[in-house]
Protein backbone atom coordinates (compact mmCIF):
# COMPACT_ATOMS: atom_id res chain seq x y z
CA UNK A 1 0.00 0.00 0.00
CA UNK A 2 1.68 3.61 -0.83
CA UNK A 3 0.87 6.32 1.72
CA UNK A 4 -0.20 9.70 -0.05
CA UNK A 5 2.38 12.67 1.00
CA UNK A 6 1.29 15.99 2.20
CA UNK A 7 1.66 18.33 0.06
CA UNK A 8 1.98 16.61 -3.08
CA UNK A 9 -1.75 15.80 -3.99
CA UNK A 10 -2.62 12.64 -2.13
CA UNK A 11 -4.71 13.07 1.21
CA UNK A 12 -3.46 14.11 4.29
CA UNK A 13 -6.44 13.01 6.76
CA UNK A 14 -7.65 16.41 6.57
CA UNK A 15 -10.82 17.35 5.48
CA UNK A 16 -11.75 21.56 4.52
CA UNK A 17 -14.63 23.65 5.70
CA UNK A 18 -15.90 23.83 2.80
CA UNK A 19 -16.27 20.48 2.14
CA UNK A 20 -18.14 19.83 5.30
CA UNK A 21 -20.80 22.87 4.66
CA UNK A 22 -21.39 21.30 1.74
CA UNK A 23 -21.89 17.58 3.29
CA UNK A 24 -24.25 19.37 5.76
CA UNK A 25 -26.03 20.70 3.29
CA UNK A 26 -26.73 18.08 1.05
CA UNK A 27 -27.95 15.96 4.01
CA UNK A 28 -30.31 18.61 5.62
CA UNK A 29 -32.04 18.66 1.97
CA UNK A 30 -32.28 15.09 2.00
CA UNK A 31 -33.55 14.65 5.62
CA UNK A 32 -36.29 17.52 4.96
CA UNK A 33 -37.55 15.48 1.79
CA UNK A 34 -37.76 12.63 4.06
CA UNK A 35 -40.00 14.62 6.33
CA UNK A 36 -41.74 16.29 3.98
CA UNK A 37 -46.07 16.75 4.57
CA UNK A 38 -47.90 14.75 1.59
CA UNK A 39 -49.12 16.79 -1.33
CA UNK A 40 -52.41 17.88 -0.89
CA UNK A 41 -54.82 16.12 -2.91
CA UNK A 42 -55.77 17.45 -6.41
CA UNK A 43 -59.30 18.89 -6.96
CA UNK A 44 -60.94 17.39 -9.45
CA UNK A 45 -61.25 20.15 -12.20
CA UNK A 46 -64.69 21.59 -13.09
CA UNK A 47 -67.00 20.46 -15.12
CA UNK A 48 -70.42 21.97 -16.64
CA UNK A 49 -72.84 19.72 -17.54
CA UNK A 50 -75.42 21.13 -20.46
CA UNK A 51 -78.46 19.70 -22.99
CA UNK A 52 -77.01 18.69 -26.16
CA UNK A 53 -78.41 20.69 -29.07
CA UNK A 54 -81.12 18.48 -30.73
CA UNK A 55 -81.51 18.71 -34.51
CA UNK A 56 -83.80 16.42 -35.46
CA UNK A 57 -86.36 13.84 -33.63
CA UNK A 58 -88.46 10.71 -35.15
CA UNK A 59 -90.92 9.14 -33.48
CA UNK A 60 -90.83 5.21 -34.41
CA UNK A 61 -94.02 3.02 -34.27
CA UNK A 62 -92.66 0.16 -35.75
CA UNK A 63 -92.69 -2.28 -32.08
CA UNK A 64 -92.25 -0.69 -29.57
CA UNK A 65 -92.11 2.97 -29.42
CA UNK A 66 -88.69 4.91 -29.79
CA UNK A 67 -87.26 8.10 -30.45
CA UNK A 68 -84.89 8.32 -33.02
CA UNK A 69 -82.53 11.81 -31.99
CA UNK A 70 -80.10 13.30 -34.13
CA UNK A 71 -77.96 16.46 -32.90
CA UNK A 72 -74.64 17.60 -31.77
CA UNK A 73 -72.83 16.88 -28.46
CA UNK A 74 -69.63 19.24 -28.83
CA UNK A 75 -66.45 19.43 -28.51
CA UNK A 76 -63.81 16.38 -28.84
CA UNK A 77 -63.76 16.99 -24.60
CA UNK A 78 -67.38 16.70 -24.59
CA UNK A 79 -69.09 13.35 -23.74
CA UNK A 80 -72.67 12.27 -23.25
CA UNK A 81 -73.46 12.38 -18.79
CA UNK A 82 -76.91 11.37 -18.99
CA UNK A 83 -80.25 10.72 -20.80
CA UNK A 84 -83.25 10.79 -18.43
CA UNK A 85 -86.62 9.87 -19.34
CA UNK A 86 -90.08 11.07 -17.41
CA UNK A 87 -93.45 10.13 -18.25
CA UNK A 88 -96.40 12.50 -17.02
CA UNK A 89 -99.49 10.68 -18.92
CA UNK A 90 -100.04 11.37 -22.67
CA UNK A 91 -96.19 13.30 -22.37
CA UNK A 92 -92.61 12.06 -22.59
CA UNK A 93 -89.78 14.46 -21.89
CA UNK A 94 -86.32 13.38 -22.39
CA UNK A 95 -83.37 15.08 -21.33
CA UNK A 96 -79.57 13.90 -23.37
CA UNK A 97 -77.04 15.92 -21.04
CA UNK A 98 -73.69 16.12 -21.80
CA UNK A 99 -70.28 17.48 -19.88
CA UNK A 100 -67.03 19.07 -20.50
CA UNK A 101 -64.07 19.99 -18.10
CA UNK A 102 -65.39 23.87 -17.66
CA UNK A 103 -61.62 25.25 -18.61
CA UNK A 104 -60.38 22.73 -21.21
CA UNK A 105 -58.83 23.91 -24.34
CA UNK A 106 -60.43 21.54 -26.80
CA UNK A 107 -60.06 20.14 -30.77
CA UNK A 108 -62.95 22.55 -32.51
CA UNK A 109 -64.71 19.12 -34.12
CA UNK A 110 -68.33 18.85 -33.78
CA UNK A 111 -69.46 15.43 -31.99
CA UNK A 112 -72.53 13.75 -33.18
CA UNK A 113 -75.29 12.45 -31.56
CA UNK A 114 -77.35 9.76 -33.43
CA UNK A 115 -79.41 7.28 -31.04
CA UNK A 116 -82.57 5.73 -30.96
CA UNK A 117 -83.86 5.61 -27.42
CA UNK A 118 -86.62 3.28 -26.50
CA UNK A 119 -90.19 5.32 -24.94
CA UNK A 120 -90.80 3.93 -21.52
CA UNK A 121 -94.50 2.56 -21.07
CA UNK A 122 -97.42 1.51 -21.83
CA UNK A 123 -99.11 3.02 -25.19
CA UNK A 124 -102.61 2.40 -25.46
CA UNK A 125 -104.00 3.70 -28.85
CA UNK A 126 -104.05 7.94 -28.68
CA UNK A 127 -102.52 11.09 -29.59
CA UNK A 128 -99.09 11.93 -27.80
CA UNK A 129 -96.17 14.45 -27.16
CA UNK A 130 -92.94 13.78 -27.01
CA UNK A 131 -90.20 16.37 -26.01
CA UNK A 132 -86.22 15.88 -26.00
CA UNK A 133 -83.99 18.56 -25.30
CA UNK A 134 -87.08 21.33 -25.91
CA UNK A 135 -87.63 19.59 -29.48
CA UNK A 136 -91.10 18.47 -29.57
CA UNK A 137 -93.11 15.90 -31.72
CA UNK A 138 -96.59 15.03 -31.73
CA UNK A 139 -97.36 11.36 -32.75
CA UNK A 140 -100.14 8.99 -32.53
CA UNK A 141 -101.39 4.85 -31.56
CA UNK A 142 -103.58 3.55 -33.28
């Protein structure tokens, strides 16, 4: 084994001030990431739920009853949320929601809706009204 010299390069058991501050320092960093809090958790980001826009409705008599809906959901961030259906007596309504993050910076291409939705109930032979999205039909049973 060769002993290192002082004075010509090798180590001489001593050790500088600076390289202690900087030892110090590197191990107060790592001991504070160690003890670091958990990051808060994320909100989930907003979203705004809205009607599609309806262009067309058909009512279909063939079987059962259905509405056949054509219109335009949005956006490429836009997605269909819901379709609810209520029945007051001779009335349908149906509602086609859809929802987009509130702040998203989407791609401009329109999103189609074309479904045909089953009418819930019972149609004994008479005239009807059927609404979706504010677009309204009028059909009979005979």
């Amino acid at each position: 084994m060769v002993a290192a010299r002082p004075g010509r390069g090798g180590y001489n058991g001593r050790v500088s001030v600076r390289s202690w501050v900087g030892t110090v320092t590197c191990l107060g960093a790592l001991a504070a990431g160690c003890h670091s809090s958990p990051a808060a958790p994320e909100k989930p980001p907003a979203v705004t739920i809205r009607p599609i826009h309806v262009d067309s409705v058909e009512v279909l008599l063939q079987g059962p009853p259905a509405a056949h809906v054509q219109g335009v959901i949005g956006d490429g961030c836009t997605r269909i949320s819901g379709v609810v259906q209520e029945r007051g007596g001779r009335t349908i309504d149906i509602t086609i929601l859809a929802e987009r993050p509130t702040d998203a910076v989407c791609i401009q291409i329109a999103r189609l809706y074309d479904e045909t939705l089953p009418l819930p109930g019972d149609f004994p032979p008479g005239a009807y009204v059927l609404r979706v999205n504010g677009v309204e039909r009028a059909f009979t049973v005979s």
